[in-house]
N, C-alpha and C. Protein backbone atom coordinates (compact mmCIF):
# COMPACT_ATOMS: atom_id res chain seq x y z
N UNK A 1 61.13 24.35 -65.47
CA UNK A 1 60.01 23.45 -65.55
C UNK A 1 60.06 22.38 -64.47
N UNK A 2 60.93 21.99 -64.26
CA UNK A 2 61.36 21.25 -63.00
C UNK A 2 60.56 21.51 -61.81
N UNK A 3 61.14 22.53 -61.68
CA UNK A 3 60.84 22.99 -60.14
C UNK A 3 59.50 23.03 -60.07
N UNK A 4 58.83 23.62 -60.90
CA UNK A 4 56.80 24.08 -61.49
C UNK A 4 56.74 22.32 -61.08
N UNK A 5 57.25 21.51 -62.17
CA UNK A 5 56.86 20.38 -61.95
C UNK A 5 56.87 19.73 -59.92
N UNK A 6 57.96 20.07 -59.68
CA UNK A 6 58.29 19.54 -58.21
C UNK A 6 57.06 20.70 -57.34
N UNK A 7 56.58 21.80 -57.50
CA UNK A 7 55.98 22.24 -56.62
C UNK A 7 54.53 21.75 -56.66
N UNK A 8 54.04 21.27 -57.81
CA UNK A 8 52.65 20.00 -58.34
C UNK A 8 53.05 19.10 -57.46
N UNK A 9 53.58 18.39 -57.63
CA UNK A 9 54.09 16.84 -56.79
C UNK A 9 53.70 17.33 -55.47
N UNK A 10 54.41 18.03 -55.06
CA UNK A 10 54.65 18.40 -53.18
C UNK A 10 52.69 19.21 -52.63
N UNK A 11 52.75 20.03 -53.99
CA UNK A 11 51.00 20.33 -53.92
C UNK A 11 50.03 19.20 -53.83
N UNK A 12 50.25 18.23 -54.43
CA UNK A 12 49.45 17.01 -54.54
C UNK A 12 49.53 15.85 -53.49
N UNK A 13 50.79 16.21 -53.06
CA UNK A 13 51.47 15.24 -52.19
C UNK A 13 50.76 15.63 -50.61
N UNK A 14 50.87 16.59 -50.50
CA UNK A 14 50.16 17.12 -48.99
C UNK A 14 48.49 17.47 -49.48
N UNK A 15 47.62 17.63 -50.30
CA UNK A 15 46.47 17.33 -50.70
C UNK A 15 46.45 16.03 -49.85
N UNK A 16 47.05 15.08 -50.53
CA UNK A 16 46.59 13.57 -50.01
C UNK A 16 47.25 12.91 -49.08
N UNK A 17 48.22 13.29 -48.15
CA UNK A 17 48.51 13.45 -46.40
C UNK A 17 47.15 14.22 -45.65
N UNK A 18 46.90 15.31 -46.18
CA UNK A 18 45.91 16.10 -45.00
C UNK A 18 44.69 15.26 -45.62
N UNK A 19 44.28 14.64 -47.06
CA UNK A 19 43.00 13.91 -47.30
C UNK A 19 42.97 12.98 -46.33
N UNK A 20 44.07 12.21 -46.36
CA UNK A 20 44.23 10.75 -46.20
C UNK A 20 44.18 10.84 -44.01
N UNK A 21 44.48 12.06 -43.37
CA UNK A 21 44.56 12.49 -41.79
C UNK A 21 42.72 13.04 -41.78
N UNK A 22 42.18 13.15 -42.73
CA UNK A 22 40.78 13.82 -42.32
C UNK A 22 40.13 12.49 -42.61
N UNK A 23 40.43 11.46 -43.33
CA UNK A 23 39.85 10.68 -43.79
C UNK A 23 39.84 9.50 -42.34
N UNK A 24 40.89 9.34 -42.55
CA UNK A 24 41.18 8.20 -40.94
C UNK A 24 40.29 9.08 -39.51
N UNK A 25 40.44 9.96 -39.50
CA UNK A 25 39.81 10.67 -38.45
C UNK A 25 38.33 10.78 -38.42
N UNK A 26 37.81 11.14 -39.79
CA UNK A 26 36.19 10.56 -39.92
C UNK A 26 36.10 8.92 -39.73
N UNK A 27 37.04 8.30 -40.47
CA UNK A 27 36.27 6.84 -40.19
C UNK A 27 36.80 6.38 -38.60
N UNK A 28 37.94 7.08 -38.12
CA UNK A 28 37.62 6.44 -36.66
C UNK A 28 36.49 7.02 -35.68
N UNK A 29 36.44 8.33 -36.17
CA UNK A 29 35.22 8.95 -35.37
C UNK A 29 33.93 8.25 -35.32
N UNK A 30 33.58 7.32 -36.68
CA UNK A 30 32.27 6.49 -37.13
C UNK A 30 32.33 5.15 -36.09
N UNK A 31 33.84 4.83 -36.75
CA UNK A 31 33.91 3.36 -35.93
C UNK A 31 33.97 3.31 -34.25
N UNK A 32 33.77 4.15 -33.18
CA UNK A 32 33.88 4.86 -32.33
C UNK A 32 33.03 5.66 -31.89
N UNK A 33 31.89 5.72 -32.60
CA UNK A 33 30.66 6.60 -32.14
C UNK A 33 29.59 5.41 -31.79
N UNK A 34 28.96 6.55 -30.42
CA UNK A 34 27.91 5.78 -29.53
C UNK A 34 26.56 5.94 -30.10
N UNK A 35 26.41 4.98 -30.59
CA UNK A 35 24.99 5.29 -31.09
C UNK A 35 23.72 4.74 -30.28
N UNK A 36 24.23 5.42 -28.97
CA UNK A 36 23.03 5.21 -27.86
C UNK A 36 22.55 6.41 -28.29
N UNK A 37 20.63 6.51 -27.75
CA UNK A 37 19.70 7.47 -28.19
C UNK A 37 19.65 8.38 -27.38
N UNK A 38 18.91 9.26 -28.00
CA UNK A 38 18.79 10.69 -26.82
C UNK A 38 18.12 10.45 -25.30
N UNK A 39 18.03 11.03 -24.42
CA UNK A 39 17.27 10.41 -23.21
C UNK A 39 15.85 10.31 -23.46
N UNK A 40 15.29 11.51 -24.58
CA UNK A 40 13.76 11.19 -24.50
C UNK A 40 13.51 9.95 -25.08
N UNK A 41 13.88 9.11 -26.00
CA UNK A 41 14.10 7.64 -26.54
C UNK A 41 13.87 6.92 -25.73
N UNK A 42 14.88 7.03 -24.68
CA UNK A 42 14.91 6.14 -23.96
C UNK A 42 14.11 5.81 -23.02
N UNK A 43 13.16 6.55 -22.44
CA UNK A 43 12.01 6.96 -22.37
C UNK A 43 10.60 6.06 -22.43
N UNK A 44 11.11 6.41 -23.63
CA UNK A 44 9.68 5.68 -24.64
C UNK A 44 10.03 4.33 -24.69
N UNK A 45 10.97 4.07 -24.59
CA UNK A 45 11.55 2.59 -24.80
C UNK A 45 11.28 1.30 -23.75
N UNK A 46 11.85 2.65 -22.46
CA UNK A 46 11.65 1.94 -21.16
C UNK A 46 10.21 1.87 -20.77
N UNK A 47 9.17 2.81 -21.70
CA UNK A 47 8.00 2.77 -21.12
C UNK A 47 7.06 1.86 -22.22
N UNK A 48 7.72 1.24 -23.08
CA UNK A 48 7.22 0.67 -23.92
C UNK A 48 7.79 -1.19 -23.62
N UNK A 49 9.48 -1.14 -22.80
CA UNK A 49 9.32 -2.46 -22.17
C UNK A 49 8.35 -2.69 -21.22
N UNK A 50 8.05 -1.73 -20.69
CA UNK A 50 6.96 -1.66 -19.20
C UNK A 50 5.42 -2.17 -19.71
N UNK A 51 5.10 -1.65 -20.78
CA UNK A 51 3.92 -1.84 -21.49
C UNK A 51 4.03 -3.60 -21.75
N UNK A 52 5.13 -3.98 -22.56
CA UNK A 52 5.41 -5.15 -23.17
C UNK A 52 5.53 -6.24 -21.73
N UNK A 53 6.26 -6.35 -20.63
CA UNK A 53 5.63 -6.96 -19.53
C UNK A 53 4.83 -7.07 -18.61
N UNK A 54 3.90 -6.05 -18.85
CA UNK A 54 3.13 -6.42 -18.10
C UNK A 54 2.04 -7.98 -17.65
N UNK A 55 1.39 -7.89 -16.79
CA UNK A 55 0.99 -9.53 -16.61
C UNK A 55 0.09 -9.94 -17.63
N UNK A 56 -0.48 -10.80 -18.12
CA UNK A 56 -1.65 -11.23 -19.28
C UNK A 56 -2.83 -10.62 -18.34
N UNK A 57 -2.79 -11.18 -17.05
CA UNK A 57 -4.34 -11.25 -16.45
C UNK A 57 -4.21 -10.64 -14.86
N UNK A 58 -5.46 -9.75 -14.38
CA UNK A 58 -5.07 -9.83 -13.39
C UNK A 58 -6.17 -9.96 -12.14
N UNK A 59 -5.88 -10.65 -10.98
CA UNK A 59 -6.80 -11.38 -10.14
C UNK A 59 -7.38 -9.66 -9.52
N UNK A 60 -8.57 -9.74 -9.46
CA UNK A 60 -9.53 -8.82 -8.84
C UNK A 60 -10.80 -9.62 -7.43
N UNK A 61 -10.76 -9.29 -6.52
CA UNK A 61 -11.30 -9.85 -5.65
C UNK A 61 -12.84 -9.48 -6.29
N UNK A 62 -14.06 -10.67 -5.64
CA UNK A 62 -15.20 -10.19 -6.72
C UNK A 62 -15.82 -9.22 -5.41
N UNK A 63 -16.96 -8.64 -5.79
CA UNK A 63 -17.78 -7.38 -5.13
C UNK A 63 -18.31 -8.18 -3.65
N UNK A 64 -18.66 -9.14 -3.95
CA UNK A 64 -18.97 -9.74 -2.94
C UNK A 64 -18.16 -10.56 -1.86
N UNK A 65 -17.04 -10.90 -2.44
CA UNK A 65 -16.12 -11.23 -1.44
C UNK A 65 -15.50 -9.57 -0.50
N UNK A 66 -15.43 -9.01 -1.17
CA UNK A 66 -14.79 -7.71 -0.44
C UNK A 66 -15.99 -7.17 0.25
N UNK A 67 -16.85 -7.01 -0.48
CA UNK A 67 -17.88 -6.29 0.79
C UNK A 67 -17.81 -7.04 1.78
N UNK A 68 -17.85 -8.36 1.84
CA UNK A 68 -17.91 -9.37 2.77
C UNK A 68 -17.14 -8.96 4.14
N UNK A 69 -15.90 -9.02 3.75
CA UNK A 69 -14.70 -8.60 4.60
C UNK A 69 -15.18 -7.27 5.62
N UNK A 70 -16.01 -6.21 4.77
CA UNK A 70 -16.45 -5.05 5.81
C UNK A 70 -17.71 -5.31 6.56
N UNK A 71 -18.43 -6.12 5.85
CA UNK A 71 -19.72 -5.61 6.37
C UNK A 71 -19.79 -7.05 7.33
N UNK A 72 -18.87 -8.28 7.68
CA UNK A 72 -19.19 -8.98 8.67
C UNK A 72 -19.47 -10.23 8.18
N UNK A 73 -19.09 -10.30 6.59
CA UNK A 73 -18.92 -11.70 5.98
C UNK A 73 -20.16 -12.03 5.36
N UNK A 74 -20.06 -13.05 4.39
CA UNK A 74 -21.19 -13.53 3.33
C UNK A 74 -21.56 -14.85 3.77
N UNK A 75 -22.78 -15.48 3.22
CA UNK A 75 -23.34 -16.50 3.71
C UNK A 75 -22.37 -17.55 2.63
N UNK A 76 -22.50 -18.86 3.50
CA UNK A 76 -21.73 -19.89 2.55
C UNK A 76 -21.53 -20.12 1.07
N UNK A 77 -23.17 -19.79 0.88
CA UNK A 77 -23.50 -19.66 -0.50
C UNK A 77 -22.51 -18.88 -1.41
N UNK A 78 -23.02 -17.84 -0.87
CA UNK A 78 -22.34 -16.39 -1.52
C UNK A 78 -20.71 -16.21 -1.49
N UNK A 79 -19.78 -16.79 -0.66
CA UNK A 79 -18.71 -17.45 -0.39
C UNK A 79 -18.65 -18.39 -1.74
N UNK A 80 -19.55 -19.71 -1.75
CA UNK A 80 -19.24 -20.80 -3.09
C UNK A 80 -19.46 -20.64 -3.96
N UNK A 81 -20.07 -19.58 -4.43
CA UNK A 81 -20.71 -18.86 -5.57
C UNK A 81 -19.31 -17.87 -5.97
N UNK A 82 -18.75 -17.09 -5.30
CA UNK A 82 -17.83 -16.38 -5.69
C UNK A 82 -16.16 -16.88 -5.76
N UNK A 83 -15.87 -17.75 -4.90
CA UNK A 83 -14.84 -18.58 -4.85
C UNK A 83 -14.38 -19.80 -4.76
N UNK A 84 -15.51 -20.71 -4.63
CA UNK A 84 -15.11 -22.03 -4.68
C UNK A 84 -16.14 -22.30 -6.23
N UNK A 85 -16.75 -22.07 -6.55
CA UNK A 85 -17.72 -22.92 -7.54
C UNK A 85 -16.83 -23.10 -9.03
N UNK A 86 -15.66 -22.17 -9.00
CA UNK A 86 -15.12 -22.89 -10.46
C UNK A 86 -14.50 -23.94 -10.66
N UNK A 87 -13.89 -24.65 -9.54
CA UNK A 87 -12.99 -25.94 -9.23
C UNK A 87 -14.03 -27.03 -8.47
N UNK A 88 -14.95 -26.78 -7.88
CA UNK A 88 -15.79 -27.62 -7.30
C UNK A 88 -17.48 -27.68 -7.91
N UNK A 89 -17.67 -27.20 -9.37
CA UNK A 89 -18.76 -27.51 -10.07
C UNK A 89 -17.91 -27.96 -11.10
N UNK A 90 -17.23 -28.57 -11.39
CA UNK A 90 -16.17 -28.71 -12.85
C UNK A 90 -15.33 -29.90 -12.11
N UNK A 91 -14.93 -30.06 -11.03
CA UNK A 91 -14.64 -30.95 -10.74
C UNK A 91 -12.89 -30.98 -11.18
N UNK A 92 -12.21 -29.25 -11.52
CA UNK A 92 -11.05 -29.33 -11.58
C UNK A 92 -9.83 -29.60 -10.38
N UNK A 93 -8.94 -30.36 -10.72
CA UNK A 93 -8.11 -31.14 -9.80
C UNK A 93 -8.42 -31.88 -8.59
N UNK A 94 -9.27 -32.71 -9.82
CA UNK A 94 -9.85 -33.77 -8.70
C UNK A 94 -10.74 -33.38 -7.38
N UNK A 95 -10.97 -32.13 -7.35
CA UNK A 95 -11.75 -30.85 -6.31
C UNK A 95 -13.30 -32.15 -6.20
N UNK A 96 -13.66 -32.19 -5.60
CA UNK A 96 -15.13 -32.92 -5.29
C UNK A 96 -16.03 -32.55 -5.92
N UNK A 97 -17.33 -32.54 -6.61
CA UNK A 97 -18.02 -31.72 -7.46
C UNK A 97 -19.04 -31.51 -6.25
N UNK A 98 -19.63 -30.32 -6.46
CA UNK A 98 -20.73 -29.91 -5.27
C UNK A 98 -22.11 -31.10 -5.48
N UNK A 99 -22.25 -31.30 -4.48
CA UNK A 99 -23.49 -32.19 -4.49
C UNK A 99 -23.13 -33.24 -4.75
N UNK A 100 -22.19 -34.08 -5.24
CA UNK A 100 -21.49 -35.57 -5.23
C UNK A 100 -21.53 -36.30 -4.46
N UNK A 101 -22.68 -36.72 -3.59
CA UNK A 101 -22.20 -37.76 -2.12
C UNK A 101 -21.37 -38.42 -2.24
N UNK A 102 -21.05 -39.18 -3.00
CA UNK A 102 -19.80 -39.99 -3.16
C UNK A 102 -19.00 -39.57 -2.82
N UNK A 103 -18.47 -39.22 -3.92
CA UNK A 103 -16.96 -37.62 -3.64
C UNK A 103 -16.83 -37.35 -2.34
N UNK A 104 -17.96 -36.61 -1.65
CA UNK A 104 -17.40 -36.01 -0.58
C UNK A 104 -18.01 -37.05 0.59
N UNK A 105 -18.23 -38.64 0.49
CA UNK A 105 -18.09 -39.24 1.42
C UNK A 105 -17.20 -39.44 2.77
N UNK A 106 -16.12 -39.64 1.82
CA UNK A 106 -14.68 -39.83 2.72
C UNK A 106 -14.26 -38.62 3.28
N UNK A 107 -14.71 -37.28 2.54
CA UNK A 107 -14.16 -36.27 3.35
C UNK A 107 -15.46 -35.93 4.92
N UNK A 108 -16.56 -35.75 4.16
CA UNK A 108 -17.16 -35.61 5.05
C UNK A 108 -17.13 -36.72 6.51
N UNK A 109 -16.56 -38.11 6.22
CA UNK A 109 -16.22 -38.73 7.56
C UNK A 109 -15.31 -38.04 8.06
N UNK A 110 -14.43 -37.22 7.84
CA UNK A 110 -13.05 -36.71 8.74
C UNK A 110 -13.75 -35.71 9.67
N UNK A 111 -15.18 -35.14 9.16
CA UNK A 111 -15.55 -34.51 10.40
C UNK A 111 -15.71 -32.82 9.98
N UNK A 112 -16.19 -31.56 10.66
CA UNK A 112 -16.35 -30.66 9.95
C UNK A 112 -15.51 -29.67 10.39
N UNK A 113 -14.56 -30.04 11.12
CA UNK A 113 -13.31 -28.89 11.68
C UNK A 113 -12.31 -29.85 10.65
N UNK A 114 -12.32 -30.78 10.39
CA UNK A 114 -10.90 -30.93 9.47
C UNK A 114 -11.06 -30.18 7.90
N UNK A 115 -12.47 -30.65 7.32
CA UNK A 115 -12.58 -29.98 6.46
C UNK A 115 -12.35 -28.89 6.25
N UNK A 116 -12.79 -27.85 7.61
CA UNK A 116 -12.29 -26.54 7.61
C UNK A 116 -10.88 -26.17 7.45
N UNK A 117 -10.70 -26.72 8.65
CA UNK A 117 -8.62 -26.49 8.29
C UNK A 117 -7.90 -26.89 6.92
N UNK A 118 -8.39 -27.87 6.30
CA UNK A 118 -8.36 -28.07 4.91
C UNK A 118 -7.96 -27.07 3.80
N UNK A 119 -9.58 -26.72 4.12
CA UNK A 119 -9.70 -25.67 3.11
C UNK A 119 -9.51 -24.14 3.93
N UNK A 120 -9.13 -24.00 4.84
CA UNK A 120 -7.98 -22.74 5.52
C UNK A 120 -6.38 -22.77 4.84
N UNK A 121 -6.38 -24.01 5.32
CA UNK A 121 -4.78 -23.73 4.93
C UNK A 121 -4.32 -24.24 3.54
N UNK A 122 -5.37 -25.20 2.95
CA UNK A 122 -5.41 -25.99 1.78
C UNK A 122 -4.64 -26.84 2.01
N UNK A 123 -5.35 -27.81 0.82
CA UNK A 123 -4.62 -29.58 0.90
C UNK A 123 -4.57 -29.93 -0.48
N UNK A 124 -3.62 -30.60 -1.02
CA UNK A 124 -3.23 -31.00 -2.77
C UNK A 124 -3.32 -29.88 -3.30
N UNK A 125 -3.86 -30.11 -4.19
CA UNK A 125 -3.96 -29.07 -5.35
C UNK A 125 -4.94 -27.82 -4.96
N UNK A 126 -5.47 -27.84 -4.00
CA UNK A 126 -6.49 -26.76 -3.75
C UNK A 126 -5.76 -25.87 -2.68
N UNK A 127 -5.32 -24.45 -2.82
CA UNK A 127 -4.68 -23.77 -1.85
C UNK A 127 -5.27 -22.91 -1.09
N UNK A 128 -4.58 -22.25 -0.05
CA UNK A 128 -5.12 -21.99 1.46
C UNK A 128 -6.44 -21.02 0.60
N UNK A 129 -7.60 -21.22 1.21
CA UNK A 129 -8.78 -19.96 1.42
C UNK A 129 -9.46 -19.93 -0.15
N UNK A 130 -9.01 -21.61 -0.70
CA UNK A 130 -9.40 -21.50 -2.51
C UNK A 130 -8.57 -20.59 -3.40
N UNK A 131 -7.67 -19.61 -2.93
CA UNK A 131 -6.91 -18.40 -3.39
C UNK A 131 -7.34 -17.32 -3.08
N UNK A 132 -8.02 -17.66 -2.31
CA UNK A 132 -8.81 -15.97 -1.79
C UNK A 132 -8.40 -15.58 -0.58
N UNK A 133 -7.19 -15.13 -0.31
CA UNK A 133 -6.71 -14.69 0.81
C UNK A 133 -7.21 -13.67 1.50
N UNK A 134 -8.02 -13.02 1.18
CA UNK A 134 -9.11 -11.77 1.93
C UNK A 134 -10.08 -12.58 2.23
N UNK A 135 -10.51 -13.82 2.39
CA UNK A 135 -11.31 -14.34 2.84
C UNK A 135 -11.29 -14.89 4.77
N UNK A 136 -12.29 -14.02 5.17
CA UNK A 136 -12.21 -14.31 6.78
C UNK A 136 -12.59 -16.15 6.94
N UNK A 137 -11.70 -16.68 8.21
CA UNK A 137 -11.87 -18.75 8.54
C UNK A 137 -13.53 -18.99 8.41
N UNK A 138 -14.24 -17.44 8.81
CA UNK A 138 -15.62 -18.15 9.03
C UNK A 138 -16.09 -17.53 7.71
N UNK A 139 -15.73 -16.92 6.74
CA UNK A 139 -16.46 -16.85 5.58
C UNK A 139 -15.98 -18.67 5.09
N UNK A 140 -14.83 -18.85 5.18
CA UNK A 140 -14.69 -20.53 4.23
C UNK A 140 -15.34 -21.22 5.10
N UNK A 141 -15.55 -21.13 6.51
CA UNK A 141 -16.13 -22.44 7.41
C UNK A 141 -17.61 -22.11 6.91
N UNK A 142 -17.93 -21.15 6.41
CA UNK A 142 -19.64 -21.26 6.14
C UNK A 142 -19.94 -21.61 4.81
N UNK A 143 -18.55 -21.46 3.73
CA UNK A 143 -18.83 -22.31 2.40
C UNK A 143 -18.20 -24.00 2.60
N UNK A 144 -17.71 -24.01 3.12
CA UNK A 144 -17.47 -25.58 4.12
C UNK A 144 -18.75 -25.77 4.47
N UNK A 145 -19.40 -25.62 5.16
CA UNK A 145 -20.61 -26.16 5.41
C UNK A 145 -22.03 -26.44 4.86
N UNK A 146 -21.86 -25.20 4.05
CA UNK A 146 -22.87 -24.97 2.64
C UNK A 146 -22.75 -26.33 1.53
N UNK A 147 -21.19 -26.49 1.62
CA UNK A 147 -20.88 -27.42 0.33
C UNK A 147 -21.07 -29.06 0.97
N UNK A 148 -20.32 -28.65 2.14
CA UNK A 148 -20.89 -30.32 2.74
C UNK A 148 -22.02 -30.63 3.05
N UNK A 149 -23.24 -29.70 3.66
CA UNK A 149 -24.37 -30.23 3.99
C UNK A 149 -25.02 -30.70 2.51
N UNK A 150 -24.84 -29.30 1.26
CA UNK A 150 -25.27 -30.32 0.37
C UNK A 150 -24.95 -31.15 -0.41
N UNK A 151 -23.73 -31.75 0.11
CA UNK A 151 -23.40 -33.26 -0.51
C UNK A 151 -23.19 -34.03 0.33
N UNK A 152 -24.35 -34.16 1.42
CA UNK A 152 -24.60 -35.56 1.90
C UNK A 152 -24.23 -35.26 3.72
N UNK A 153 -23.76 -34.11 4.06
CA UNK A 153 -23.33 -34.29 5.61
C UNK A 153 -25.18 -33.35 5.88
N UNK A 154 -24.61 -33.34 7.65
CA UNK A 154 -25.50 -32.90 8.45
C UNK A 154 -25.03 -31.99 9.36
N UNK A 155 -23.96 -31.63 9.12
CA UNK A 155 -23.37 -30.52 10.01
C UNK A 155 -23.76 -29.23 10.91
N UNK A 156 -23.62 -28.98 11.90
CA UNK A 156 -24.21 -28.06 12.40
C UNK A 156 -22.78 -26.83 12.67
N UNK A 157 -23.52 -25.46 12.61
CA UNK A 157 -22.13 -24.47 12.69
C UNK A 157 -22.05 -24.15 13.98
């Protein structure tokens, strides 16, 4: 009976050596596994950060400034109408409001080539060409002149 008994023990005993070697080996395999995703995941992920930064807004030149550029440029108007009239009818950053003699007293004394270079290369808060960098010197020198004759100058082009 002994021995029956001792071959239980040694049966039971290596049961729970080989449990206890499969057991450590699954949980290191767990603690040790990459649980990075398949490549198609990644995928979707990267094309879903791409989605997630994109810009809020984005600047489009208007129809009339670009035709402008081919066909030999727009009249002043059509120039202040498409790129200057949101900062200079609103009067944002201190911009002169169109038709203000006042306002554009002091500028209009500097003369009508400074104004131009002004608003070429921009001055304070207002930058080169209003932000319209597809804009040709004589499309802004003809909304320069549009905007100063009608607030108070006499300029000739």
């Amino acid at each position: 009976m002994n021995l029956e008994k001792e071959k239980n023990v040694l049966f039971e005993l290596t049961i729970i050596i080989v449990g206890a070697i499969v057991g450590g080996i699954l949980f290191i395999s767990f603690v040790t596994y990459d649980f990075k995703s398949s490549p198609s995941s990644n995928v979707m992920v990267e094309s879903k950060i791409k989605e997630n930064i994109q810009p809020v807004a984005k600047v489009e030149l208007s129809q009339a400034i670009a035709e402008g550029s081919a066909s030999g440029g727009k009249s002043g108007e059509e120039v202040y109408k498409a790129a200057c009239l949101m900062c200079h009818q609103a009067g944002m950053l201190n911009a002169p409001k169109f038709g203000d003699v006042q306002a554009w007293a002091p500028r209009i004394a500097q003369g009508y080539e400074v104004l131009v270079q002004h608003a070429i290369k921009g001055i304070r808060s207002m930058p080169a060409k209003g932000g319209n960098a597809s804009l040709s010197d004589n499309e802004v020198a003809s909304a320069v002149l549009y905007m100063s004759n009608s607030s108070g100058a006499n300029f000739k082009k």
